[in-house]
N, C-alpha and C. Protein backbone atom coordinates (compact mmCIF):
# COMPACT_ATOMS: atom_id res chain seq x y z
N UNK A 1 -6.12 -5.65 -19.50
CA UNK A 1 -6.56 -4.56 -18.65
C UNK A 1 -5.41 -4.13 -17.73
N UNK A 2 -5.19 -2.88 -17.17
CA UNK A 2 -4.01 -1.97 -16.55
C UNK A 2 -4.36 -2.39 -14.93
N UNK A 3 -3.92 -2.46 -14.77
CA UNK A 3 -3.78 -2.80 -13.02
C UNK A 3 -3.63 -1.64 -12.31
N UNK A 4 -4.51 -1.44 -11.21
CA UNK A 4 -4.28 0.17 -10.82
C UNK A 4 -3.84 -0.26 -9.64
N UNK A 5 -2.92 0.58 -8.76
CA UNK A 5 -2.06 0.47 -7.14
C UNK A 5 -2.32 1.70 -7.12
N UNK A 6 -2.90 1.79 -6.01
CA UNK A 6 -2.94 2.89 -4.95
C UNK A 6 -1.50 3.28 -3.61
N UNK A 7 -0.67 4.05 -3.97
CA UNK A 7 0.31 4.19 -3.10
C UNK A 7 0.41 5.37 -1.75
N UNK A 8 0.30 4.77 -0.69
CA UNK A 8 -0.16 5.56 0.36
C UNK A 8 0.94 5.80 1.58
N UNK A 9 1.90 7.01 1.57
CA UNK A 9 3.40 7.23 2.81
C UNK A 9 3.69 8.70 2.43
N UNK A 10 3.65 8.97 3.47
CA UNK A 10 3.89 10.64 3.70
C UNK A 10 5.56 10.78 2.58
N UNK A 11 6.20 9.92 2.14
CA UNK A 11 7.25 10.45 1.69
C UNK A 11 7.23 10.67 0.55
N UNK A 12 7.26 12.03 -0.22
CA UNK A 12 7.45 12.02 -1.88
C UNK A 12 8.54 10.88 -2.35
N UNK A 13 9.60 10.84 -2.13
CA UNK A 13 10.53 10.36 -2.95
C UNK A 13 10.79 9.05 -2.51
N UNK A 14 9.97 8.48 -1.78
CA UNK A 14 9.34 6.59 -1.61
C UNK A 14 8.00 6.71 -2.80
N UNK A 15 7.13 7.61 -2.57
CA UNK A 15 6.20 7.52 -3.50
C UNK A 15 6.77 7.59 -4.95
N UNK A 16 7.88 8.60 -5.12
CA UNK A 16 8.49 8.50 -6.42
C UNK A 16 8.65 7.33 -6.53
N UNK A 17 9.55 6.65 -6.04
CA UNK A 17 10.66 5.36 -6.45
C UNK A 17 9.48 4.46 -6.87
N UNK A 18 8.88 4.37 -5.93
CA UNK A 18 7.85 2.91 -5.90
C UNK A 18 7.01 2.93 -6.86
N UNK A 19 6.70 4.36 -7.57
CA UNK A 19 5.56 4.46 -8.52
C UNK A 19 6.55 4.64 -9.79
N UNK A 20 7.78 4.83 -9.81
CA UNK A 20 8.57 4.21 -10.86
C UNK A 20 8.76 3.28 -11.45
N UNK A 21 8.69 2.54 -10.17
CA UNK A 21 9.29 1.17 -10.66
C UNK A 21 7.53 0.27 -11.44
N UNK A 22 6.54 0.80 -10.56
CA UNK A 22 5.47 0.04 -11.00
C UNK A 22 4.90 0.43 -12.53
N UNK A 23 5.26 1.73 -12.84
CA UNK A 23 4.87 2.45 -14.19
C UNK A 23 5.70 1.54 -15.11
N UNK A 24 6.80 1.24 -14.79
CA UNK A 24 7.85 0.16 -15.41
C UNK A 24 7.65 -0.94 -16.21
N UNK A 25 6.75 -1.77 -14.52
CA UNK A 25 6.15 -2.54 -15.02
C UNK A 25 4.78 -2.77 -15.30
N UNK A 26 4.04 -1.36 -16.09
CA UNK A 26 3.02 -1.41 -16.57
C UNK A 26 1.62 -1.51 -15.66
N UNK A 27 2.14 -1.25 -14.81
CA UNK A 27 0.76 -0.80 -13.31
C UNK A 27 0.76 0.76 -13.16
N UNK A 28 -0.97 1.22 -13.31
CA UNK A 28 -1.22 2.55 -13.56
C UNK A 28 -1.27 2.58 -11.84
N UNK A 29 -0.73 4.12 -11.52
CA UNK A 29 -0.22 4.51 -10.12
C UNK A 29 -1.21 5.70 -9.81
N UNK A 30 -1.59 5.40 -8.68
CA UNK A 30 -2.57 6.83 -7.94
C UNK A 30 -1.83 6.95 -6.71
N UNK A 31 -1.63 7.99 -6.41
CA UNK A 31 -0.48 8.58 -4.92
C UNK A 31 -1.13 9.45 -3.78
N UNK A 32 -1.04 8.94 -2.82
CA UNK A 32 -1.75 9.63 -1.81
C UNK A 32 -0.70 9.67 -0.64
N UNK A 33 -0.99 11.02 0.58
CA UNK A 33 0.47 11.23 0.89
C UNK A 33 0.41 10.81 2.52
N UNK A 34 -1.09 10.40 2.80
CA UNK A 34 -1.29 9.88 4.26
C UNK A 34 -2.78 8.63 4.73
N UNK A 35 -2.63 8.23 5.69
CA UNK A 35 -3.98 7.42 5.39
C UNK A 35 -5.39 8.36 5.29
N UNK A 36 -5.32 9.52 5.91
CA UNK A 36 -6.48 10.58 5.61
C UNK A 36 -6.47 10.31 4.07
N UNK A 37 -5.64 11.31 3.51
CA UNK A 37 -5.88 11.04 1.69
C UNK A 37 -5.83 10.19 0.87
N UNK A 38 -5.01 8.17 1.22
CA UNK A 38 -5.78 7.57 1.11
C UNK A 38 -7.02 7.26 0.94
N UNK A 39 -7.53 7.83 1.63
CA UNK A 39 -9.34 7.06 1.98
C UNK A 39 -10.24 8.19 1.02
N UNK A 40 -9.51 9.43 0.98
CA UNK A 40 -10.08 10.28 -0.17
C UNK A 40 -9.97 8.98 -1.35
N UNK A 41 -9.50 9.21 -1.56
CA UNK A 41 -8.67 8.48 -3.00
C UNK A 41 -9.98 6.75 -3.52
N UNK A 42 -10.16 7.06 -2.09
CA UNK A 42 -10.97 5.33 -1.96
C UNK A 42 -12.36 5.91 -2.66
N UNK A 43 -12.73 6.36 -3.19
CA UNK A 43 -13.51 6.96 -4.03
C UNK A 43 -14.73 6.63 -5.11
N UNK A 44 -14.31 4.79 -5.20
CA UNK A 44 -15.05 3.83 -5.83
C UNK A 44 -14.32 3.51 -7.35
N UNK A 45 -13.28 4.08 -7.28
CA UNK A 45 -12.30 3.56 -8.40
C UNK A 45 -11.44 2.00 -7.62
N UNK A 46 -11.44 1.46 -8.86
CA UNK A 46 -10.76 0.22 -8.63
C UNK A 46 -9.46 0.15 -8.37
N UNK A 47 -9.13 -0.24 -7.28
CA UNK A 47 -7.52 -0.63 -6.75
C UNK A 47 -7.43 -2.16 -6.73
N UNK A 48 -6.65 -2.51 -8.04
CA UNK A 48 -5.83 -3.99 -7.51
C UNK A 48 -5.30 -4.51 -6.20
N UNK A 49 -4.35 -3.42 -6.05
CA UNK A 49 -2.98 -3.58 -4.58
C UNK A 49 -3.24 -2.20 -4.10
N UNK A 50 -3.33 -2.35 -2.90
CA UNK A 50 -3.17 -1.21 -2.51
C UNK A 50 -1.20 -1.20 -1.37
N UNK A 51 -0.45 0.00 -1.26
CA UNK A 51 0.77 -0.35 -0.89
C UNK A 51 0.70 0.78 0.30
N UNK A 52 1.07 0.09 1.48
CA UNK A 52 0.75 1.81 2.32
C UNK A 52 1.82 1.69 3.51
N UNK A 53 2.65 2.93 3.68
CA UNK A 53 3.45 2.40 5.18
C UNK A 53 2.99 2.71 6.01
N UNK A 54 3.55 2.64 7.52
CA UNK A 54 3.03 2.60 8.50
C UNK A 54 3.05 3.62 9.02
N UNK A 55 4.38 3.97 9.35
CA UNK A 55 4.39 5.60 10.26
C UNK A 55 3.99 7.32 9.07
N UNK A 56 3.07 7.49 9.37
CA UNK A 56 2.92 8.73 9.01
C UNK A 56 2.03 9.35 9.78
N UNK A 57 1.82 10.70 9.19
CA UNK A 57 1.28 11.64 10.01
C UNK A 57 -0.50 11.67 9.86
N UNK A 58 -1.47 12.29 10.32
CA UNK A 58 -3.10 12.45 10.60
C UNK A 58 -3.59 10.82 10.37
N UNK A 59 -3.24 9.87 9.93
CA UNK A 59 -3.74 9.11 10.01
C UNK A 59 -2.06 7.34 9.64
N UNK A 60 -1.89 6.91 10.05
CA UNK A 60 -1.22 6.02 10.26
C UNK A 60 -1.70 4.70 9.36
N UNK A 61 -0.74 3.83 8.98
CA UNK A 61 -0.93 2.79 7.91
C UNK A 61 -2.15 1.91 8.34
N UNK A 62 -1.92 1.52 10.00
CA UNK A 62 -2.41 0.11 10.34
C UNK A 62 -4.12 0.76 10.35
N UNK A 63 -4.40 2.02 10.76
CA UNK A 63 -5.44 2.86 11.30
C UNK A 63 -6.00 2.87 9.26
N UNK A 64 -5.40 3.25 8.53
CA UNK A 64 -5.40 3.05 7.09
C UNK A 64 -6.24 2.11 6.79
N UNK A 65 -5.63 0.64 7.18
CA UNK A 65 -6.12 -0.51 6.83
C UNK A 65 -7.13 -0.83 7.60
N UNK A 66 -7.40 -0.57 8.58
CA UNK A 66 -8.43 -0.84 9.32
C UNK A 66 -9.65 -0.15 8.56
N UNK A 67 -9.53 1.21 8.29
CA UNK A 67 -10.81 1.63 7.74
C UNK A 67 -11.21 1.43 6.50
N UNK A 68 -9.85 0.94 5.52
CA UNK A 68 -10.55 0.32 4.01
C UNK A 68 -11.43 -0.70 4.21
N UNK A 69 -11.04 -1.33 5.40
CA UNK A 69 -11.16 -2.63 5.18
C UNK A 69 -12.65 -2.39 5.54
N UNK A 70 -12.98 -1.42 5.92
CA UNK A 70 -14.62 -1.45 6.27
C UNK A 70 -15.65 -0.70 5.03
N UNK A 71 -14.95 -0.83 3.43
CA UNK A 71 -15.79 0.11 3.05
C UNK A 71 -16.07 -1.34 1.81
N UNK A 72 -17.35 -1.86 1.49
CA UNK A 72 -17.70 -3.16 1.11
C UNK A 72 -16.66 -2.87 -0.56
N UNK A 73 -16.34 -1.54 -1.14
CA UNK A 73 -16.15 -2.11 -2.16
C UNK A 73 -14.25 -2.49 -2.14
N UNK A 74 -13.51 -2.06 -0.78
CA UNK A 74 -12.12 -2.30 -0.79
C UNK A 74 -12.17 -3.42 0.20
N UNK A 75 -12.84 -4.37 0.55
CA UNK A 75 -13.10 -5.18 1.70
C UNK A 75 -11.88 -6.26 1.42
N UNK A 76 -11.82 -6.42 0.07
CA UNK A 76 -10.89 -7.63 -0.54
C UNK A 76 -9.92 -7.19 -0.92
N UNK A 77 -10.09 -5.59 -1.43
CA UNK A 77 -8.19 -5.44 -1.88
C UNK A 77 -7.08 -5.71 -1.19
N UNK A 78 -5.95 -6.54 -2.06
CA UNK A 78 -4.92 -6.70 -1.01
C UNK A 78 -4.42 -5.45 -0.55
N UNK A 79 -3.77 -5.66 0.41
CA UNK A 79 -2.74 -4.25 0.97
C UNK A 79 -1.32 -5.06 0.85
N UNK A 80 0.13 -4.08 0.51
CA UNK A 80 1.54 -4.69 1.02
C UNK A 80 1.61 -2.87 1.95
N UNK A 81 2.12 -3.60 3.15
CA UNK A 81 3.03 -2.18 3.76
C UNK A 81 4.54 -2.55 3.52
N UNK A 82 4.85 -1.04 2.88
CA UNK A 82 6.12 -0.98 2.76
C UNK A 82 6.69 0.17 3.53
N UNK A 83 7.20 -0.37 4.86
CA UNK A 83 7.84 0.36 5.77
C UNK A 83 8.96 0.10 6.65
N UNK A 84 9.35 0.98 7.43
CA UNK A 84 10.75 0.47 8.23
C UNK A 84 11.06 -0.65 9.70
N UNK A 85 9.45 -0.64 9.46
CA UNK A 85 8.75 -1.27 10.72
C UNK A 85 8.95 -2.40 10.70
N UNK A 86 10.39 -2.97 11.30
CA UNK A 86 10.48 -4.36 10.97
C UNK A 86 10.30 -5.46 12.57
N UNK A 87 9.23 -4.80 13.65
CA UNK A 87 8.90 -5.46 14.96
C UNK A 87 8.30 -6.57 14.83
N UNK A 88 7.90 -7.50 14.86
CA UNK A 88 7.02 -8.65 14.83
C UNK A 88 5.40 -8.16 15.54
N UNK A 89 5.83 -6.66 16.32
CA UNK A 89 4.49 -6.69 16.91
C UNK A 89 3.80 -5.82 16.03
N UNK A 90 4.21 -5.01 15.15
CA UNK A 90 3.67 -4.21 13.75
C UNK A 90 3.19 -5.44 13.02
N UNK A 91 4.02 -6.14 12.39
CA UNK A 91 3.39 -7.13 11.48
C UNK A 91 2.48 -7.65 11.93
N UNK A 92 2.32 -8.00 13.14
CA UNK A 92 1.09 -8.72 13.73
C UNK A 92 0.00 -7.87 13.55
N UNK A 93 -0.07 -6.21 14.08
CA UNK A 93 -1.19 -5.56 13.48
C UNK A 93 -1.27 -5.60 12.68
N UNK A 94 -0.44 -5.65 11.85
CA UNK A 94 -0.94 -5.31 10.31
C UNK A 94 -1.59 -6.13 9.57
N UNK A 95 -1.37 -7.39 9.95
CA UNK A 95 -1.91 -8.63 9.76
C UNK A 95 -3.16 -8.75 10.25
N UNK A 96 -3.54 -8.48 11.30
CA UNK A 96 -4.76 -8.26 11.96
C UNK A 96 -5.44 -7.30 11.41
N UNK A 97 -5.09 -6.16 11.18
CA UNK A 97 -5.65 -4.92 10.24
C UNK A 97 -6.35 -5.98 8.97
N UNK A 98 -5.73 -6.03 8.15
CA UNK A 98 -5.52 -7.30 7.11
C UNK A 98 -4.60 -6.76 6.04
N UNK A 99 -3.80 -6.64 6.41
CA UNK A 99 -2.08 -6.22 5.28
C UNK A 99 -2.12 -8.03 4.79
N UNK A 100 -1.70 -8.02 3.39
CA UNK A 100 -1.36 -9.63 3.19
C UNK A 100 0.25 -9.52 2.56
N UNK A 101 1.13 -8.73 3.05
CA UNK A 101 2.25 -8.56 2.75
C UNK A 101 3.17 -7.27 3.56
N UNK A 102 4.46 -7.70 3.82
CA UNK A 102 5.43 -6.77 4.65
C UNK A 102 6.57 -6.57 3.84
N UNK A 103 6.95 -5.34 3.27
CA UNK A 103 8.42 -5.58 3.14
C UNK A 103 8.75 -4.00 3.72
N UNK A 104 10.33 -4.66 4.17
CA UNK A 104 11.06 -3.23 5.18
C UNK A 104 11.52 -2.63 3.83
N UNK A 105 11.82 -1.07 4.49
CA UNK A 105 12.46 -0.42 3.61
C UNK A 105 13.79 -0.40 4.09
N UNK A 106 15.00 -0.27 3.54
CA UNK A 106 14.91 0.14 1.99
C UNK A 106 14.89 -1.01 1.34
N UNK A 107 14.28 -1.21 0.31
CA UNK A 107 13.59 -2.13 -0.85
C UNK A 107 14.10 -1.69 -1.96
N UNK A 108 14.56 -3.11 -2.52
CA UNK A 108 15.01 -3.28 -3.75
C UNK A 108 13.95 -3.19 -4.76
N UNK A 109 13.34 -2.89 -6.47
CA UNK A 109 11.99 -2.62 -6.89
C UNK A 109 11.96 -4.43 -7.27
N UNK A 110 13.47 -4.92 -7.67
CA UNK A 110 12.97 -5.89 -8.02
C UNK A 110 12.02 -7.02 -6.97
N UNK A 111 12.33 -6.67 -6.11
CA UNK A 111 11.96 -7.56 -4.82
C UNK A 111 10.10 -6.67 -4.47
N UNK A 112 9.90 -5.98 -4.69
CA UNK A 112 8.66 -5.23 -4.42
C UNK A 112 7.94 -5.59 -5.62
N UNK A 113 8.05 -5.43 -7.20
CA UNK A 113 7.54 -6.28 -8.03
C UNK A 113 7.16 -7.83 -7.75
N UNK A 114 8.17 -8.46 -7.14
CA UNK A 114 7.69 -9.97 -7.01
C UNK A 114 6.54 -9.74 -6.13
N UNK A 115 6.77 -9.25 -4.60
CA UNK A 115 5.43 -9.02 -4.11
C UNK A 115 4.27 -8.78 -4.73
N UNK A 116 4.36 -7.93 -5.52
CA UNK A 116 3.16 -7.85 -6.30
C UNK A 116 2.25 -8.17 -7.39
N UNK A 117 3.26 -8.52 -7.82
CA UNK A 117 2.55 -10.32 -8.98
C UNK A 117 2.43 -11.23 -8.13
N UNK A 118 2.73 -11.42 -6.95
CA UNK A 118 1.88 -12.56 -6.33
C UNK A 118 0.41 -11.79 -5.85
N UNK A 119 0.43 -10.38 -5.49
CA UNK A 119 -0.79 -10.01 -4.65
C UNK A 119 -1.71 -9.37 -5.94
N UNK A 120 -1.54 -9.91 -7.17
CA UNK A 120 -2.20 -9.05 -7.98
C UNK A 120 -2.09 -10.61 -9.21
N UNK A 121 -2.88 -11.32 -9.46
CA UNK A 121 -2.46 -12.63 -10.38
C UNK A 121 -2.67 -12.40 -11.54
């Protein structure tokens, strides 16, 4: 069965790269360009991983995760944020949000793949 990731950052050409590299490795990609259209997207289709950064515009990563996390059928999907946000006091929200993974950008794919065979078994 295809593994679906949901990819959620105001930037086209992070959303490019990242949904490159995952088509690569054989993970079907859905793209959304903020946490507002995120949560469209949350729709009752199945997300393995969900990947979302932090700073963007109408709705923000951690604000993102906070509200998947309240809808019973994304309660368990993992999240990784992949953003520039490398403070200890971000990770701590995000962690608290419930992110179960951080990596800063700029990101190597090989290093973002490993993340995600661990958050996806």
């Amino acid at each position: 069965m295809t593994k679906n990731i949901l990819i959620v950052d105001d930037s086209a050409s992070v959303r490019s790269v990242v949904s490159i590299a995952l088509k690569g490795a054989g993970y079907e990609v859905t793209q959304a360009c903020d946490g507002v259209d995120g949560l469209k997207k949350l729709d009752g289709t199945r997300f393995h991983l969900i990947i979302s950064d932090v700073n963007m515009p109408n709705m923000d990563g951690i604000t993102f995760v906070q509200e998947l996390k309240k809808l019973a059928a994304y309660k368990f999907t993992p999240v990784c944020m992949l953003t520039t946000e490398a403070g200890q006091d971000k990770m701590q929200q995000g962690k608290a949000a419930g992110a179960k993974a951080w990596i800063v950008k700029p990101f190597q794919p090989p290093k973002l793949l490993a993340v995600v065979e661990k958050l996806i078994p």
